[in-house]
ModelCIF file with pLDDT and N, C-alpha, C, O atoms, coordinates in Angstrom:
data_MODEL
#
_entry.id   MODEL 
#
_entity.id                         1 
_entity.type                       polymer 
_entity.pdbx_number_of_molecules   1 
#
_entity_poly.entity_id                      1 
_entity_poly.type                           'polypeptide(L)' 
_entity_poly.nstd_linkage                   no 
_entity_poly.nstd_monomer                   no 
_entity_poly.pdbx_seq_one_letter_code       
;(UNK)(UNK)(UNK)(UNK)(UNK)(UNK)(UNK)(UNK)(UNK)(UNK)(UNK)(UNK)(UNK)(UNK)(UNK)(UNK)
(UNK)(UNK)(UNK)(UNK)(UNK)(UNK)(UNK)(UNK)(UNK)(UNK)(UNK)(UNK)(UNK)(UNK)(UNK)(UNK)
(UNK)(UNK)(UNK)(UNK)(UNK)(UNK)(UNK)(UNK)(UNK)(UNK)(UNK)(UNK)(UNK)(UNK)(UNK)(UNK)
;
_entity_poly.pdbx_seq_one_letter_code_can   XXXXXXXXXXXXXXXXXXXXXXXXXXXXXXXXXXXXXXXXXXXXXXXX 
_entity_poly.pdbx_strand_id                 A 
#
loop_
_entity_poly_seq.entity_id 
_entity_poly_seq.num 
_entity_poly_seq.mon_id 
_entity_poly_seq.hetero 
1 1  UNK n 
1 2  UNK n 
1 3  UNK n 
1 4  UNK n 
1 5  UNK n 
1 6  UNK n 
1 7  UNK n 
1 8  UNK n 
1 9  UNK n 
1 10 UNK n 
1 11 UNK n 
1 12 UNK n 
1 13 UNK n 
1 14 UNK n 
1 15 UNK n 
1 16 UNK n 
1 17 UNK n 
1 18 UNK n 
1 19 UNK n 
1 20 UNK n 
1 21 UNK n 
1 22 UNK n 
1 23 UNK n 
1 24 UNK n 
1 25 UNK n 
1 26 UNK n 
1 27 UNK n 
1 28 UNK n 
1 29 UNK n 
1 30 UNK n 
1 31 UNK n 
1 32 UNK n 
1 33 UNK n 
1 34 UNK n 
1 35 UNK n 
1 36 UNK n 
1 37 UNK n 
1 38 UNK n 
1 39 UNK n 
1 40 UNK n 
1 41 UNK n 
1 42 UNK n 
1 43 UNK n 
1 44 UNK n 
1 45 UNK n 
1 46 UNK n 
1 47 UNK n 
1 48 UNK n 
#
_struct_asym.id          A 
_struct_asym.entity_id   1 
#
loop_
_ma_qa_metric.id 
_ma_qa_metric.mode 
_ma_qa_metric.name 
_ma_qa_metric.software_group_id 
_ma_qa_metric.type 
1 global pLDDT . pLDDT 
2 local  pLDDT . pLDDT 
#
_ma_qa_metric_global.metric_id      1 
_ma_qa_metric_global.metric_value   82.46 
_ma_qa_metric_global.model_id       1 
_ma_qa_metric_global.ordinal_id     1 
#
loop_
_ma_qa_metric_local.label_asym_id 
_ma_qa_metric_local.label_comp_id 
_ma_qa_metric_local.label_seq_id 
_ma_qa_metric_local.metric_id 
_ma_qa_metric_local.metric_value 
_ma_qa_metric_local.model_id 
_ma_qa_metric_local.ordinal_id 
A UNK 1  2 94.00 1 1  
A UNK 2  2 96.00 1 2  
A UNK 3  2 96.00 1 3  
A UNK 4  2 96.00 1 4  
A UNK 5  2 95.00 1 5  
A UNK 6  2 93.00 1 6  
A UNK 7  2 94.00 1 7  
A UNK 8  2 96.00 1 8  
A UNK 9  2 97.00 1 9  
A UNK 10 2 97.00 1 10 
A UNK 11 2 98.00 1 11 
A UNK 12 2 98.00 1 12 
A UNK 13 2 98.00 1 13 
A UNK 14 2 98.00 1 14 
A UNK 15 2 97.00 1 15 
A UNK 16 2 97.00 1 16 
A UNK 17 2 95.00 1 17 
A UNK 18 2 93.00 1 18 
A UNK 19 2 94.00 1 19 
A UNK 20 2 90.00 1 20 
A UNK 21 2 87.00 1 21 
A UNK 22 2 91.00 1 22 
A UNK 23 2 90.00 1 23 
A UNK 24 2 84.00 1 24 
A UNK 25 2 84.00 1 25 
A UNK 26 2 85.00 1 26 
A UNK 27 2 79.00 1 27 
A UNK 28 2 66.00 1 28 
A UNK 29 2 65.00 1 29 
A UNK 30 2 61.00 1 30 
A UNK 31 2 60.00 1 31 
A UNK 32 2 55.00 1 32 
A UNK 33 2 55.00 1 33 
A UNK 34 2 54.00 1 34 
A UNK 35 2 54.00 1 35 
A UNK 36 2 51.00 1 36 
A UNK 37 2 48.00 1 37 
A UNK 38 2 43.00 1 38 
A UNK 39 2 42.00 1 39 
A UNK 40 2 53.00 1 40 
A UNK 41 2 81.00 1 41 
A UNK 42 2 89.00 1 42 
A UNK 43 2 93.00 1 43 
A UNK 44 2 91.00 1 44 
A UNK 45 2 94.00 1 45 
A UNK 46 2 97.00 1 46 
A UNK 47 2 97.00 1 47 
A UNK 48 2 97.00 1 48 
#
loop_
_atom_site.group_PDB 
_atom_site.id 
_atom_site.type_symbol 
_atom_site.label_atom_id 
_atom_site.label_alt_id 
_atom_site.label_comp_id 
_atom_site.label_asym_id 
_atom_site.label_entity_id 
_atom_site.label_seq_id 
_atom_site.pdbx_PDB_ins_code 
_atom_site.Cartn_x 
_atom_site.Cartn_y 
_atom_site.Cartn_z 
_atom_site.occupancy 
_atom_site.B_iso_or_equiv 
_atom_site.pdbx_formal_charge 
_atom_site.auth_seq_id 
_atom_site.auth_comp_id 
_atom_site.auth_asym_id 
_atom_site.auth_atom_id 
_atom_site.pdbx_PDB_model_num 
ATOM 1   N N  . UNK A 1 1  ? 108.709 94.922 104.385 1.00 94.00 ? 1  UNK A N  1 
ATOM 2   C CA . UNK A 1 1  ? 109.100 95.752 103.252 1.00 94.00 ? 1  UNK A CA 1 
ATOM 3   C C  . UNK A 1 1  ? 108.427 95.276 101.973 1.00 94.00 ? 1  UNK A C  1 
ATOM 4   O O  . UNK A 1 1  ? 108.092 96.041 101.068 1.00 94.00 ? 1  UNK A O  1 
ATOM 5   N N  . UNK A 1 2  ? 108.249 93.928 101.962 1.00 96.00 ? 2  UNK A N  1 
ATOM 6   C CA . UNK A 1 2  ? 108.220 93.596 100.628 1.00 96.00 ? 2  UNK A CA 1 
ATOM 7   C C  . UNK A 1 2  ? 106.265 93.486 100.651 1.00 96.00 ? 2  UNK A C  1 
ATOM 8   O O  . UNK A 1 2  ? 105.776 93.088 99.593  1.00 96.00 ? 2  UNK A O  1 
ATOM 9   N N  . UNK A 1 3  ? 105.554 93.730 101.479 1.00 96.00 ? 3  UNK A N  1 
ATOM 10  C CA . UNK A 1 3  ? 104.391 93.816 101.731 1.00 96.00 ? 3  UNK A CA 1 
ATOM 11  C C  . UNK A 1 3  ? 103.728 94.724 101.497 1.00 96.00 ? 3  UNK A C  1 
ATOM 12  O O  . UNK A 1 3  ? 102.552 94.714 101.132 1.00 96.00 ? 3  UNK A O  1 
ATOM 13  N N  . UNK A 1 4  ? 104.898 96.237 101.811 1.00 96.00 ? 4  UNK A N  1 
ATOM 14  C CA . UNK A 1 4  ? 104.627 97.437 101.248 1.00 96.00 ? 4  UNK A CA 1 
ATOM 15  C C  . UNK A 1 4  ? 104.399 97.827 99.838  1.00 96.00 ? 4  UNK A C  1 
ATOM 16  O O  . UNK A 1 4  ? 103.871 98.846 99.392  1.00 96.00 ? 4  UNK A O  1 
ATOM 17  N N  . UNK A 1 5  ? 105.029 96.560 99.085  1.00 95.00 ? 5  UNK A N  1 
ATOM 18  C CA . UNK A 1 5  ? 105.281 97.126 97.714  1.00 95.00 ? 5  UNK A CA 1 
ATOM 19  C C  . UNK A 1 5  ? 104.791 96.347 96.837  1.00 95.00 ? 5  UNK A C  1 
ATOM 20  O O  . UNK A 1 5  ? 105.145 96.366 95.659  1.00 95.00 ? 5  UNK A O  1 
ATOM 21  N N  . UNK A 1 6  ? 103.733 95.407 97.416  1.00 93.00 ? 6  UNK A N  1 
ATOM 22  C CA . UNK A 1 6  ? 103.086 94.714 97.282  1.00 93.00 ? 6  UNK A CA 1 
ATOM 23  C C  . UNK A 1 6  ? 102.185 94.922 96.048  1.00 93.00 ? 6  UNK A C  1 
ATOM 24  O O  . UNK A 1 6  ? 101.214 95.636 96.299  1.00 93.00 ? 6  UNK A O  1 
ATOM 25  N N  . UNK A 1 7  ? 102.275 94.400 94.554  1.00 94.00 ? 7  UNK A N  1 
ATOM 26  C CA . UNK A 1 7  ? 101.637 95.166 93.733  1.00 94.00 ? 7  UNK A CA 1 
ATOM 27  C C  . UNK A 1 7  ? 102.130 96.291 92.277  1.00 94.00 ? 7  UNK A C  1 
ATOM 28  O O  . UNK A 1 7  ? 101.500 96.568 91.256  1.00 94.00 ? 7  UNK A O  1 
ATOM 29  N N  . UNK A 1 8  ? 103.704 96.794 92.822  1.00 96.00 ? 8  UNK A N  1 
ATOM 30  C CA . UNK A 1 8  ? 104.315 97.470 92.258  1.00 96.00 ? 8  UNK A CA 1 
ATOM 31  C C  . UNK A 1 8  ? 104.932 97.296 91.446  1.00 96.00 ? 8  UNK A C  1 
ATOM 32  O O  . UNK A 1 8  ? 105.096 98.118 90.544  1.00 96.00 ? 8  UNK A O  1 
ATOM 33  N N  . UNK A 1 9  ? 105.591 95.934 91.511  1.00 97.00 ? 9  UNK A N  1 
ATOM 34  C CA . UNK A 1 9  ? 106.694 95.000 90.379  1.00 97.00 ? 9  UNK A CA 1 
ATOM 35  C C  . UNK A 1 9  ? 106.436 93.488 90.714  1.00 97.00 ? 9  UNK A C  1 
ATOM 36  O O  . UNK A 1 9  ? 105.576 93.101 91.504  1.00 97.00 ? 9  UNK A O  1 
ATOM 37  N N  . UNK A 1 10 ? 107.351 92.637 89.964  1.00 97.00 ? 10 UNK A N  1 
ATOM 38  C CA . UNK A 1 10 ? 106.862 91.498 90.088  1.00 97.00 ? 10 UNK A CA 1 
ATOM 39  C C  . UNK A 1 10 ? 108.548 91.070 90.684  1.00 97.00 ? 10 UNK A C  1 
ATOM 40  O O  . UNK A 1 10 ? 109.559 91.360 90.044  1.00 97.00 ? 10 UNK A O  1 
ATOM 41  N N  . UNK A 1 11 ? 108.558 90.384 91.936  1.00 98.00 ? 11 UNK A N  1 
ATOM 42  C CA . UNK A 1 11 ? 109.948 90.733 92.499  1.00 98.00 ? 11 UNK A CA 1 
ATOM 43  C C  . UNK A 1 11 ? 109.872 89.119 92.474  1.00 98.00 ? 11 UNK A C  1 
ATOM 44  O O  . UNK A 1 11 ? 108.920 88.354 92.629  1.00 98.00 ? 11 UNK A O  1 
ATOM 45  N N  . UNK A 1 12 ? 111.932 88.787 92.092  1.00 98.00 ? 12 UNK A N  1 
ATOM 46  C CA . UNK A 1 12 ? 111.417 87.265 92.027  1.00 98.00 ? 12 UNK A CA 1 
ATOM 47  C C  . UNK A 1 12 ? 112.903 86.946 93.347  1.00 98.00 ? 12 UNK A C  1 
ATOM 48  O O  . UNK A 1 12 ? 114.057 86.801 92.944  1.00 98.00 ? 12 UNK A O  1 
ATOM 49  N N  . UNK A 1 13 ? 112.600 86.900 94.612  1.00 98.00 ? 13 UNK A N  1 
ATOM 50  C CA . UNK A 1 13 ? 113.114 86.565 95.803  1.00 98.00 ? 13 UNK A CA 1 
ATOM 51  C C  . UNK A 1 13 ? 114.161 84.970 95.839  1.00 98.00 ? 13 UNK A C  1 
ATOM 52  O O  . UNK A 1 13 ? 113.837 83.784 95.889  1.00 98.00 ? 13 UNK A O  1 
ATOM 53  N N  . UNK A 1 14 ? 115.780 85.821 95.774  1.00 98.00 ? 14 UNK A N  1 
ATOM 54  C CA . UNK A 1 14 ? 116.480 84.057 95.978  1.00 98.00 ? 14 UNK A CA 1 
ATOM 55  C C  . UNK A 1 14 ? 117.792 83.991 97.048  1.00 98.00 ? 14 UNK A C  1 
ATOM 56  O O  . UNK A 1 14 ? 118.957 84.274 96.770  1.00 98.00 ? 14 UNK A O  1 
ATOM 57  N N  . UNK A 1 15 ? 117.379 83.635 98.067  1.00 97.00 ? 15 UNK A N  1 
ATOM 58  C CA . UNK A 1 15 ? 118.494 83.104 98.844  1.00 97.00 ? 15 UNK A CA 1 
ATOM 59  C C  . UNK A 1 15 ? 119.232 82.677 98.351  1.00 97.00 ? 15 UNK A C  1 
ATOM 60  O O  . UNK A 1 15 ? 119.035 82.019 97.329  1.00 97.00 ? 15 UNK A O  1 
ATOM 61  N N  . UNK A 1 16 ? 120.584 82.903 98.956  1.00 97.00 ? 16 UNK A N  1 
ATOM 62  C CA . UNK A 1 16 ? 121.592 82.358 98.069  1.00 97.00 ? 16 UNK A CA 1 
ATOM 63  C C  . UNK A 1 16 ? 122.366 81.759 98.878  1.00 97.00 ? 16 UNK A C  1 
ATOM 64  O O  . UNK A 1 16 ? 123.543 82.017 98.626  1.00 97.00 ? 16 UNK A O  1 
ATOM 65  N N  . UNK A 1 17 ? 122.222 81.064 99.753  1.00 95.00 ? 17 UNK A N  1 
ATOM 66  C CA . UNK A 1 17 ? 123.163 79.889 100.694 1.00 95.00 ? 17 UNK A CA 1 
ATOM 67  C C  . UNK A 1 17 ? 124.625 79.976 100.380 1.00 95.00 ? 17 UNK A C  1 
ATOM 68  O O  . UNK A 1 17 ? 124.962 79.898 99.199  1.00 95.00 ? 17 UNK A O  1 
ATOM 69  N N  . UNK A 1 18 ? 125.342 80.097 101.123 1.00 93.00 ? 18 UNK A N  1 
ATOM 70  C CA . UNK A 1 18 ? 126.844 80.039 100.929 1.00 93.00 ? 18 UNK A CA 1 
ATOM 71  C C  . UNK A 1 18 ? 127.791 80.781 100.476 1.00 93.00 ? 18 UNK A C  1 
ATOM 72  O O  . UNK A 1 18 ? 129.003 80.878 100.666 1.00 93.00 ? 18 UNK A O  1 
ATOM 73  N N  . UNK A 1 19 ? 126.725 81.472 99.608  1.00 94.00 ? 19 UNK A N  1 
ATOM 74  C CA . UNK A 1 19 ? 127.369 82.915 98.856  1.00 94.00 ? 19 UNK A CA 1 
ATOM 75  C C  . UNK A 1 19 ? 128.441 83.794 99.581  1.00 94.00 ? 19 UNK A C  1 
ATOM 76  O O  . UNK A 1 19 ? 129.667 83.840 99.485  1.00 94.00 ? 19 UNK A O  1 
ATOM 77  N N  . UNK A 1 20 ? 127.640 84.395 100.252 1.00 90.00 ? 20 UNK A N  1 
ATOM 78  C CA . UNK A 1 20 ? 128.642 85.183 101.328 1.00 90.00 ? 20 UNK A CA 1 
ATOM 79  C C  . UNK A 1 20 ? 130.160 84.582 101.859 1.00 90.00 ? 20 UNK A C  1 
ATOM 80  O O  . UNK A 1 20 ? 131.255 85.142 101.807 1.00 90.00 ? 20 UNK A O  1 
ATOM 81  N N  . UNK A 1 21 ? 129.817 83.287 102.367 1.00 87.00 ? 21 UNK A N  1 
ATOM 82  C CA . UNK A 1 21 ? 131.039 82.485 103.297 1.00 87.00 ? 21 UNK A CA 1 
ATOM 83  C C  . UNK A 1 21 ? 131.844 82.528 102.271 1.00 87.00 ? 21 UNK A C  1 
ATOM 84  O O  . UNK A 1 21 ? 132.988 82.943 102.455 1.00 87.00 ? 21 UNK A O  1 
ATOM 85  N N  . UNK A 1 22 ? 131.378 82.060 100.813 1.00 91.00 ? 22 UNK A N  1 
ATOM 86  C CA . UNK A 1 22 ? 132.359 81.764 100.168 1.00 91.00 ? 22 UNK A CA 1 
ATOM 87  C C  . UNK A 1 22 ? 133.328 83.005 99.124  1.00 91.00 ? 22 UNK A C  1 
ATOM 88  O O  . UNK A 1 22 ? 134.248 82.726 98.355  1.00 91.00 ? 22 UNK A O  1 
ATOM 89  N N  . UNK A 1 23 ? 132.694 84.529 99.448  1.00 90.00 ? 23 UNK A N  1 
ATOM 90  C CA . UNK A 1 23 ? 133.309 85.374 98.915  1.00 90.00 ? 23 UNK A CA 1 
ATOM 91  C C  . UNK A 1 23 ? 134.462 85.470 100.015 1.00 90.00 ? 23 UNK A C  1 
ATOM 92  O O  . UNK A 1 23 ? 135.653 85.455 99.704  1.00 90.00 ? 23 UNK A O  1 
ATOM 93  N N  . UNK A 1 24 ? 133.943 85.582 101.505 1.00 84.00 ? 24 UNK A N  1 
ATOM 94  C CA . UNK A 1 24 ? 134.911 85.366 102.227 1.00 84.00 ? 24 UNK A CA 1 
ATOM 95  C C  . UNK A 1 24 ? 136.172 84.672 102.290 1.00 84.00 ? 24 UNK A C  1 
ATOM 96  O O  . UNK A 1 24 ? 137.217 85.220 102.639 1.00 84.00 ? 24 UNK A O  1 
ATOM 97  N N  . UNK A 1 25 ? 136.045 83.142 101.862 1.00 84.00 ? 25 UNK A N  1 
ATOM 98  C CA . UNK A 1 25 ? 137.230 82.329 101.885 1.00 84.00 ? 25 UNK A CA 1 
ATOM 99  C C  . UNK A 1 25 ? 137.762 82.759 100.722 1.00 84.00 ? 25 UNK A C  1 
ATOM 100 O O  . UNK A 1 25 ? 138.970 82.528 100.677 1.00 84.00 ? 25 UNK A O  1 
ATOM 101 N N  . UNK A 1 26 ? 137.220 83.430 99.522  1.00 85.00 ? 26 UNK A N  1 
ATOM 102 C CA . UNK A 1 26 ? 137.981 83.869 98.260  1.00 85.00 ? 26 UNK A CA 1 
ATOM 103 C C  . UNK A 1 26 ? 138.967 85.063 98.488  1.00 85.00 ? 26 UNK A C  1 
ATOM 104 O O  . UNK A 1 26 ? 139.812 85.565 97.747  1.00 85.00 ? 26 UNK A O  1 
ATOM 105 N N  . UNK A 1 27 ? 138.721 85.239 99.279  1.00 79.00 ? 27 UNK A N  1 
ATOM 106 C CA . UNK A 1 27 ? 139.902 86.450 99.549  1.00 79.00 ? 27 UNK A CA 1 
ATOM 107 C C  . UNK A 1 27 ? 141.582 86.411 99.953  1.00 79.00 ? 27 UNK A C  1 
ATOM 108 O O  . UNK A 1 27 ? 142.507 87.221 99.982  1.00 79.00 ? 27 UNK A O  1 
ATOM 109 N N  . UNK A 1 28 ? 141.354 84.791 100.277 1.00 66.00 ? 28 UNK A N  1 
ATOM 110 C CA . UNK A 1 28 ? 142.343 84.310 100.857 1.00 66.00 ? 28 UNK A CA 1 
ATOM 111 C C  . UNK A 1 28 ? 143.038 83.661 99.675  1.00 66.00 ? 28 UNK A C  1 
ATOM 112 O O  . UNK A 1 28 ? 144.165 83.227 99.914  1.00 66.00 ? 28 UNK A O  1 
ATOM 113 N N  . UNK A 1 29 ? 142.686 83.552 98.748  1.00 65.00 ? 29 UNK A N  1 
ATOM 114 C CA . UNK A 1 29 ? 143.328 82.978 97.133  1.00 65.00 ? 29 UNK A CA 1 
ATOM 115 C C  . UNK A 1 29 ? 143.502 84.324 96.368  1.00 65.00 ? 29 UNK A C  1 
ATOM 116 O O  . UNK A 1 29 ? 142.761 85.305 96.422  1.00 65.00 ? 29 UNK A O  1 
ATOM 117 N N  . UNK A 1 30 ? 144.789 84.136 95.549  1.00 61.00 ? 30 UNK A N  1 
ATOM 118 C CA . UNK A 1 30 ? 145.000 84.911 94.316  1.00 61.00 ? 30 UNK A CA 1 
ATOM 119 C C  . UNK A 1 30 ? 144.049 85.380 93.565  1.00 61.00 ? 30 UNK A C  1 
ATOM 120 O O  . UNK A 1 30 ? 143.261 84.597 93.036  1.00 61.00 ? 30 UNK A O  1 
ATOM 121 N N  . UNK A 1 31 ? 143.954 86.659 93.393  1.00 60.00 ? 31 UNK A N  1 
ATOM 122 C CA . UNK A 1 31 ? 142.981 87.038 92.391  1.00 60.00 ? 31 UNK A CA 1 
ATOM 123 C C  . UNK A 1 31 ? 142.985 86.009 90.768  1.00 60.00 ? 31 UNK A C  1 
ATOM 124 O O  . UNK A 1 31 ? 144.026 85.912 90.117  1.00 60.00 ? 31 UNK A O  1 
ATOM 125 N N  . UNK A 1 32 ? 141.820 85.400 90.366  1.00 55.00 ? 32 UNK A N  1 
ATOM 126 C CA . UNK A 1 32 ? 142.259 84.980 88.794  1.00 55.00 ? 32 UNK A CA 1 
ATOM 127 C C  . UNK A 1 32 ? 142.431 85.171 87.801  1.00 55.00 ? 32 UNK A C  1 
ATOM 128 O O  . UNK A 1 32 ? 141.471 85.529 87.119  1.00 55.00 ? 32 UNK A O  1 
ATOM 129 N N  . UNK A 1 33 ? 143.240 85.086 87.427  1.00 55.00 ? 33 UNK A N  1 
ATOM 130 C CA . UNK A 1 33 ? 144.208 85.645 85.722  1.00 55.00 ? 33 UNK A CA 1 
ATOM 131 C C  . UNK A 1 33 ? 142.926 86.125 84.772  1.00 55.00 ? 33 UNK A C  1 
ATOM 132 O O  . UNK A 1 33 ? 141.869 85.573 84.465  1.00 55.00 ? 33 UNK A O  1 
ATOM 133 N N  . UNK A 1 34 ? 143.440 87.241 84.497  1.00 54.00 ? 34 UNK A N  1 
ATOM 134 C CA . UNK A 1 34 ? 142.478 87.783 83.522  1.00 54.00 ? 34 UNK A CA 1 
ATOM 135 C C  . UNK A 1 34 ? 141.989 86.600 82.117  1.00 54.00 ? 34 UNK A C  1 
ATOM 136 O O  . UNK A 1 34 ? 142.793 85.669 82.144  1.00 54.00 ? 34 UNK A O  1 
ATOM 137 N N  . UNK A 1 35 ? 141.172 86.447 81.215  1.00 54.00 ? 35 UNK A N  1 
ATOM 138 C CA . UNK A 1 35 ? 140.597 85.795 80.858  1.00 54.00 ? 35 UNK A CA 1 
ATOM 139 C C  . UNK A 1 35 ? 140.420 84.137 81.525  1.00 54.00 ? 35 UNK A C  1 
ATOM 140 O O  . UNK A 1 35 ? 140.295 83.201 80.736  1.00 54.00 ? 35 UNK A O  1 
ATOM 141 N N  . UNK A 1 36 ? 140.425 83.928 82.832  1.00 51.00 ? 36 UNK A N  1 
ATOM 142 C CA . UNK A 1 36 ? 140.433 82.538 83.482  1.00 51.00 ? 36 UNK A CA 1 
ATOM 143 C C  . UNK A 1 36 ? 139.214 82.141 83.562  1.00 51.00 ? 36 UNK A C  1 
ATOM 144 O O  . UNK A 1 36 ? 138.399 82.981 83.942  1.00 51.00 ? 36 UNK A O  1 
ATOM 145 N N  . UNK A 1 37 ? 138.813 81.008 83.292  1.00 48.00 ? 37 UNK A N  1 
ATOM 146 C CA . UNK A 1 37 ? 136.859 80.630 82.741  1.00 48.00 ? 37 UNK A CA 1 
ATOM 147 C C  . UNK A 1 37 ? 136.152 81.091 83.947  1.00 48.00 ? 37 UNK A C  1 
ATOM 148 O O  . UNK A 1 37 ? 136.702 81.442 84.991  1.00 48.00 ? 37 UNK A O  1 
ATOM 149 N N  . UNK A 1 38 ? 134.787 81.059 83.700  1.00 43.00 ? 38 UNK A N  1 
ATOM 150 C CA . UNK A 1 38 ? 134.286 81.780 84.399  1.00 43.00 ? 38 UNK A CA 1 
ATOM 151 C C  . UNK A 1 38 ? 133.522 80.879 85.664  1.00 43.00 ? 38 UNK A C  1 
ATOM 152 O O  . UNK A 1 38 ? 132.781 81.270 86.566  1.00 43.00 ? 38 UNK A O  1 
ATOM 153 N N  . UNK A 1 39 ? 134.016 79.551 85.338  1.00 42.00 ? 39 UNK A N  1 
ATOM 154 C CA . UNK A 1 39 ? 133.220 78.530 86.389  1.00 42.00 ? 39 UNK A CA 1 
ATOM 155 C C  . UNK A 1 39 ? 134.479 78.069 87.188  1.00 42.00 ? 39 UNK A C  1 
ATOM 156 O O  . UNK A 1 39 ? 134.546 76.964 87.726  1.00 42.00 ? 39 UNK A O  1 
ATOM 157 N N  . UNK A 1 40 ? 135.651 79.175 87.226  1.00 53.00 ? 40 UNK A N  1 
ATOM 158 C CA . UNK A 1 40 ? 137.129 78.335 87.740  1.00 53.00 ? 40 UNK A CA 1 
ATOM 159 C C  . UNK A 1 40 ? 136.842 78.654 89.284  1.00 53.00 ? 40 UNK A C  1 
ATOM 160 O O  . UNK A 1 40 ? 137.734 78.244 90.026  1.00 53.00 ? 40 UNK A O  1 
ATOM 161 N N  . UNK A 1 41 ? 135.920 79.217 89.828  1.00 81.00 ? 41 UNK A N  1 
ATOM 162 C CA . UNK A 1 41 ? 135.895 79.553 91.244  1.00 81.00 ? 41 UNK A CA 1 
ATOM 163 C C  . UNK A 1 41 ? 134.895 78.968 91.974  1.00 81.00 ? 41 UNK A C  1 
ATOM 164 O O  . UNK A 1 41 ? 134.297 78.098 91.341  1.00 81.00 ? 41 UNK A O  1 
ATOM 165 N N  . UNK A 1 42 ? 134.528 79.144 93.048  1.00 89.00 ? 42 UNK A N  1 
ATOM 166 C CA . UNK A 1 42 ? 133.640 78.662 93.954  1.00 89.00 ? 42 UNK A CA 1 
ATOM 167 C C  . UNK A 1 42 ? 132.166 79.386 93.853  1.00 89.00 ? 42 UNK A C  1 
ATOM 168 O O  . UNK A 1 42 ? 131.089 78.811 93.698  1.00 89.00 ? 42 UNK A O  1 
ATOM 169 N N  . UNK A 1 43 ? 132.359 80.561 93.959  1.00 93.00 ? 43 UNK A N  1 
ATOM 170 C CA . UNK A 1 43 ? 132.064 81.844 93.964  1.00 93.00 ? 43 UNK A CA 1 
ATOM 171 C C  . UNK A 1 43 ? 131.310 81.915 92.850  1.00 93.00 ? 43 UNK A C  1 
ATOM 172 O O  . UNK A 1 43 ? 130.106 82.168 92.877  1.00 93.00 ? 43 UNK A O  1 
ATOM 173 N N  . UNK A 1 44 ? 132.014 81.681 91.744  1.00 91.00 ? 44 UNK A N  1 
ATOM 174 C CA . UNK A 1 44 ? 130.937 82.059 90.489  1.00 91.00 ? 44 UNK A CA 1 
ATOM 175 C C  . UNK A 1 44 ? 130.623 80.721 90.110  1.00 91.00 ? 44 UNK A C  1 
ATOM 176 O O  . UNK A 1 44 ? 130.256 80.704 88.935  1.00 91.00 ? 44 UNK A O  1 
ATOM 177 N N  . UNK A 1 45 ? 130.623 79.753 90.565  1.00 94.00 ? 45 UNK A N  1 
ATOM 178 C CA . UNK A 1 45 ? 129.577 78.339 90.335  1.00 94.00 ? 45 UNK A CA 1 
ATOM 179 C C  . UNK A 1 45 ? 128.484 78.838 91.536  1.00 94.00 ? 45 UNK A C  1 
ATOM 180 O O  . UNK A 1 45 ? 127.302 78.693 91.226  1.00 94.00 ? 45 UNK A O  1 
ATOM 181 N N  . UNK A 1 46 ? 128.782 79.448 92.963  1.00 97.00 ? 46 UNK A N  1 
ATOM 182 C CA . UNK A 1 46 ? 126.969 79.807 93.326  1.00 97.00 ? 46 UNK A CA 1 
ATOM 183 C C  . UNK A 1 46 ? 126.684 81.003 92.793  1.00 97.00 ? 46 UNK A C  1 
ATOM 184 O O  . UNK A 1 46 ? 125.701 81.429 93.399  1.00 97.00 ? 46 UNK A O  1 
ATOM 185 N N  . UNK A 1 47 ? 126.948 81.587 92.167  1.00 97.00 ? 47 UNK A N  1 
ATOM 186 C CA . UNK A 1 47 ? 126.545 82.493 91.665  1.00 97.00 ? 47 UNK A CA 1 
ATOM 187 C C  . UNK A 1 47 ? 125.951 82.189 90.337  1.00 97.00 ? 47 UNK A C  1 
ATOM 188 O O  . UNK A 1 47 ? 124.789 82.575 90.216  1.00 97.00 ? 47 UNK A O  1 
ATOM 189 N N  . UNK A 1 48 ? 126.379 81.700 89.505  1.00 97.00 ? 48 UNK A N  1 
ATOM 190 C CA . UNK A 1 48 ? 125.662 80.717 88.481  1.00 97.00 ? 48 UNK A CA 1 
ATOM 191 C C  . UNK A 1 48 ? 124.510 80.171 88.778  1.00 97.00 ? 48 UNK A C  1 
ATOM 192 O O  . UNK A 1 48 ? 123.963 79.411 87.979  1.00 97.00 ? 48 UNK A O  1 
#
């Protein structure tokens, strides 16, 4: 895919290890309180 488009934009490609698993295990915790910092999760430190 990305061979096709080879030329078109400048695409900047990032794995993101753990990401996924860990939206998963977030589901299993309380949603967090509206204004709660934004590095209070797992989730948004790999996402950071």
């Amino acid at each position: 895919l990305m061979d096709s488009l080879a030329g078109k934009a400048h695409f900047v490609v990032q794995p993101c290890d753990g990401l996924a698993h860990a939206i998963e295990r977030s589901v299993a915790r309380p949603e967090p309180a509206p204004g709660a910092p934004a590095d209070a999760t797992e989730t948004a430190a790999l996402c950071e």
